[in-house]
N, C-alpha and C. Protein backbone atom coordinates (compact mmCIF):
# COMPACT_ATOMS: atom_id res chain seq x y z
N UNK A 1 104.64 76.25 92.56
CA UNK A 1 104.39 75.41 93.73
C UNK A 1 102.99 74.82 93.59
N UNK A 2 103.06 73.34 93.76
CA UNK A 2 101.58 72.89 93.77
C UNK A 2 100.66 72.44 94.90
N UNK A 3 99.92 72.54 94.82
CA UNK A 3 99.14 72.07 96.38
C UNK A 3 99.34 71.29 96.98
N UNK A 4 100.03 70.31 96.05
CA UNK A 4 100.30 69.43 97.43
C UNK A 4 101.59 69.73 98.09
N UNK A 5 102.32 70.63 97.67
CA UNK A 5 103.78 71.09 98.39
C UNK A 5 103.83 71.75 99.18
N UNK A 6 102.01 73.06 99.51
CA UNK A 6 101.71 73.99 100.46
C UNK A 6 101.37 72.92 102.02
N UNK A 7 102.12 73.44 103.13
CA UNK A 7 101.76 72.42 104.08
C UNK A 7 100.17 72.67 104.45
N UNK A 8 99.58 72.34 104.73
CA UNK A 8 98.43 72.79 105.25
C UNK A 8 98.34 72.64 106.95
N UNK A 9 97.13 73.54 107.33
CA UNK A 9 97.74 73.53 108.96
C UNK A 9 96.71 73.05 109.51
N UNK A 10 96.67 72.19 110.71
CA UNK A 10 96.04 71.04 111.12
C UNK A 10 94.21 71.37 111.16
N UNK A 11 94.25 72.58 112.01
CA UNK A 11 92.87 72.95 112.13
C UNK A 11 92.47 73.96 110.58
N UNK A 12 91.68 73.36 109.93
CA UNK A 12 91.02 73.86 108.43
C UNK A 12 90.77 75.62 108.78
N UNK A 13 90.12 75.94 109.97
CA UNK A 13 89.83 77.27 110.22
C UNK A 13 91.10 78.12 109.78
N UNK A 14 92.36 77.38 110.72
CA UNK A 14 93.30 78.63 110.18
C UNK A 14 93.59 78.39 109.10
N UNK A 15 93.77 77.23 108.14
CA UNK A 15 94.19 77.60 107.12
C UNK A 15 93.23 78.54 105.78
N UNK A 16 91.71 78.64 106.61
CA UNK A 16 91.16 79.26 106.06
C UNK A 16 91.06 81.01 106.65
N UNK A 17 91.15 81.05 107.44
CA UNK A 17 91.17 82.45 108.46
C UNK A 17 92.81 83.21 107.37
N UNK A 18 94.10 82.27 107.00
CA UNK A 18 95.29 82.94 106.17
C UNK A 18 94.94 82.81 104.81
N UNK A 19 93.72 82.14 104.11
CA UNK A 19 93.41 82.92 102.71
C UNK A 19 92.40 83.68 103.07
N UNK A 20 91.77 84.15 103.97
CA UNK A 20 91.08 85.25 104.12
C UNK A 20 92.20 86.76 104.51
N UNK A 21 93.04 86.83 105.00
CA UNK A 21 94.40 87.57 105.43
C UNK A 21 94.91 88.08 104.05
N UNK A 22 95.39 86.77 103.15
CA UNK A 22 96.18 87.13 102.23
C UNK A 22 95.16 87.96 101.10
N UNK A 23 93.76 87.34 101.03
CA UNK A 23 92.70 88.50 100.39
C UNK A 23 93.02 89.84 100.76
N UNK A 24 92.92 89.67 101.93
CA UNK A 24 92.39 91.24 102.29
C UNK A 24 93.74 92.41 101.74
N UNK A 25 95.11 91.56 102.22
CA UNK A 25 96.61 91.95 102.17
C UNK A 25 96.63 92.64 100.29
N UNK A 26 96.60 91.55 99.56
CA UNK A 26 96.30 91.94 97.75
C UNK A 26 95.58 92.86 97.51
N UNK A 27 94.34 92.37 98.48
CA UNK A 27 93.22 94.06 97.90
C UNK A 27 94.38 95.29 98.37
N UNK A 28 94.17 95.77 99.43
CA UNK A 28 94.94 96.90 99.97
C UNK A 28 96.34 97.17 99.25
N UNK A 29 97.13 96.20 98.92
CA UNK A 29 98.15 96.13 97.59
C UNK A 29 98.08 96.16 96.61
N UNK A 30 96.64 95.75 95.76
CA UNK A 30 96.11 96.27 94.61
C UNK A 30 95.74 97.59 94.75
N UNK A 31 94.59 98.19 95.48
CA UNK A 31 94.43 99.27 95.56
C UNK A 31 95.43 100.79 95.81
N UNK A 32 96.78 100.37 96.27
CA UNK A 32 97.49 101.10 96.30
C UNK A 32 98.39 101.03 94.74
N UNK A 33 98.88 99.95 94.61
CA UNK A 33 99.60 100.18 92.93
C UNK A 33 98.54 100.85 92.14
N UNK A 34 97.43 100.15 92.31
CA UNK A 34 96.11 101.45 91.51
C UNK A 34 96.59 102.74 91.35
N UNK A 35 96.33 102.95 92.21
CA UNK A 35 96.28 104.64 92.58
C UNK A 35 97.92 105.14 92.72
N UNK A 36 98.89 104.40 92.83
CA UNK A 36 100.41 105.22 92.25
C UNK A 36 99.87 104.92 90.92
N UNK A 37 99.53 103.78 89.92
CA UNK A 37 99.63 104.08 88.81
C UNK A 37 98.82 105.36 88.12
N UNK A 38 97.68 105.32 88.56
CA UNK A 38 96.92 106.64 88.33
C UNK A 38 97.91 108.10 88.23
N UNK A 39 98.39 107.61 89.83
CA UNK A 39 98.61 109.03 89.80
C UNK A 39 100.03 109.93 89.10
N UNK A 40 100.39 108.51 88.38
CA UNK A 40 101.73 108.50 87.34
C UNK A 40 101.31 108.95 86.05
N UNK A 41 100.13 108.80 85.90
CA UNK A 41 99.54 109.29 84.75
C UNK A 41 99.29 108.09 83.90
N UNK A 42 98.79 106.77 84.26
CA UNK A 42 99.00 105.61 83.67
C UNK A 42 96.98 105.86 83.22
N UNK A 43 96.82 104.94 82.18
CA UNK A 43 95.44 104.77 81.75
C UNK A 43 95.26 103.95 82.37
N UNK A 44 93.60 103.03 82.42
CA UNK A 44 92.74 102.74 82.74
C UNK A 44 93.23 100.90 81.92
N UNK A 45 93.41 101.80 80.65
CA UNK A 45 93.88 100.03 80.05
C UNK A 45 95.62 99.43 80.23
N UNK A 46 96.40 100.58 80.24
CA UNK A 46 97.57 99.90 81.11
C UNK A 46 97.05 99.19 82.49
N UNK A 47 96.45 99.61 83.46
CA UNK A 47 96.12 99.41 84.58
C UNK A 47 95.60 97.63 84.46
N UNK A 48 94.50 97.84 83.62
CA UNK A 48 93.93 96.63 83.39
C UNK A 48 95.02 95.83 82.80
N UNK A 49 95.79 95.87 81.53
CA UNK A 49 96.50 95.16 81.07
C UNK A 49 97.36 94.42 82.32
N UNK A 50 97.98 95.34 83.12
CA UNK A 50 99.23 94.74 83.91
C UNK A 50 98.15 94.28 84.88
N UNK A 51 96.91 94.17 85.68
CA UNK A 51 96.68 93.22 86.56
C UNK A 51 95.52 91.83 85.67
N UNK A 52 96.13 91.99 84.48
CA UNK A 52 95.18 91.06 83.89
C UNK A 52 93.66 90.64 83.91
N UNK A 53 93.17 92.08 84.31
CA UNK A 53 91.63 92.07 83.91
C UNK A 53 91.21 93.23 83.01
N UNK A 54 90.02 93.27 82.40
CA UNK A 54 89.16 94.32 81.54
C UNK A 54 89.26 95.99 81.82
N UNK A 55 89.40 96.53 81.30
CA UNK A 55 89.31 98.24 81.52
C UNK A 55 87.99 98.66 82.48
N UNK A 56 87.33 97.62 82.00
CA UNK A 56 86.19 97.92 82.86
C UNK A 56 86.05 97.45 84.05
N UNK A 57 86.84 96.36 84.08
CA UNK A 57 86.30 95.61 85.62
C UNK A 57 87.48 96.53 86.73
N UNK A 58 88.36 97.05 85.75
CA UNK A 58 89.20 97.71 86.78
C UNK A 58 88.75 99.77 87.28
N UNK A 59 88.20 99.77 86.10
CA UNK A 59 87.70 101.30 85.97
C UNK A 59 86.67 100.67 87.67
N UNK A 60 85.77 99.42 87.24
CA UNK A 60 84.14 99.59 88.48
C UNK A 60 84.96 99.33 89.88
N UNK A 61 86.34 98.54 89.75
CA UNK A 61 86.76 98.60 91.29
C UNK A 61 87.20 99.76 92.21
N UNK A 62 88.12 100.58 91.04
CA UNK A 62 88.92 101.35 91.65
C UNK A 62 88.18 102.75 91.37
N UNK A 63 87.27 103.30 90.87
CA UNK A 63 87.26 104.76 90.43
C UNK A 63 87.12 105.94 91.10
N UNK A 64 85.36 105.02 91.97
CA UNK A 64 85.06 105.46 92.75
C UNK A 64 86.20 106.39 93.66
N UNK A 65 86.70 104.89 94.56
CA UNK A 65 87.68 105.42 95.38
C UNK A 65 88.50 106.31 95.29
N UNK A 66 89.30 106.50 94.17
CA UNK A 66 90.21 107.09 93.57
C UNK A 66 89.28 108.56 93.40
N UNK A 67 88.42 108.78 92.76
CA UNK A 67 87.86 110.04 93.08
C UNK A 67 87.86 110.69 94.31
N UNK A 68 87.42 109.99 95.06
CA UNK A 68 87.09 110.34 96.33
C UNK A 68 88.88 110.90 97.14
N UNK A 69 89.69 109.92 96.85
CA UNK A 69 90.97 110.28 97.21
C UNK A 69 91.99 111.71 96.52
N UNK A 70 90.76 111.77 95.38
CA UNK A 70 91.50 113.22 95.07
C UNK A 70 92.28 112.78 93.86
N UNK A 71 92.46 111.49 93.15
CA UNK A 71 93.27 111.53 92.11
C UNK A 71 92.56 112.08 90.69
N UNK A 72 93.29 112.71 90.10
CA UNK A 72 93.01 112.87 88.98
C UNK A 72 93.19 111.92 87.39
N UNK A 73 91.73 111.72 87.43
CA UNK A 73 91.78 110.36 86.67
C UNK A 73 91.66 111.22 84.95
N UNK A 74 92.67 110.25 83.97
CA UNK A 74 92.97 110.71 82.71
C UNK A 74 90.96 110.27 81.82
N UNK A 75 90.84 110.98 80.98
CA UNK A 75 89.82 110.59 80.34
C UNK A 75 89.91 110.39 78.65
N UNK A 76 89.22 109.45 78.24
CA UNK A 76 90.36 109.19 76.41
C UNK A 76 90.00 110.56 76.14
């Protein structure tokens, strides 16, 4: 779908207030497939591979948290 096929909605605020929504919606949906994958026993570079970023950029988002939640994270 291309931009010009998305309707856009009259006042700019909301259509900016629903890509601020759909951010927030992905994080909280990223962060949860995170952490089932973790806790499936998945690595750090599967993880990265399937959301198409670096081992690392995904290790600095999620680790923290994931510690803190009690998962047990694999180490090479």
């Amino acid at each position: 779908m291309s931009a010009e096929e998305i309707p856009a909605p009259l006042d700019p605020a909301d259509g900016l207030a629903a890509v601020a929504a759909l951010r927030r919606l992905a994080d909280q949906l990223e962060d949860a497939a995170v952490e089932q994958a973790m806790r499936a026993g998945w690595g750090w570079p599967q993880v990265a591979e399937a959301l198409g970023v670096t081992r690392q950029a995904v290790h600095k988002k999620h680790a923290k948290r994931l510690i803190a939640a009690g998962v047990q994270l694999r180490r090479r």
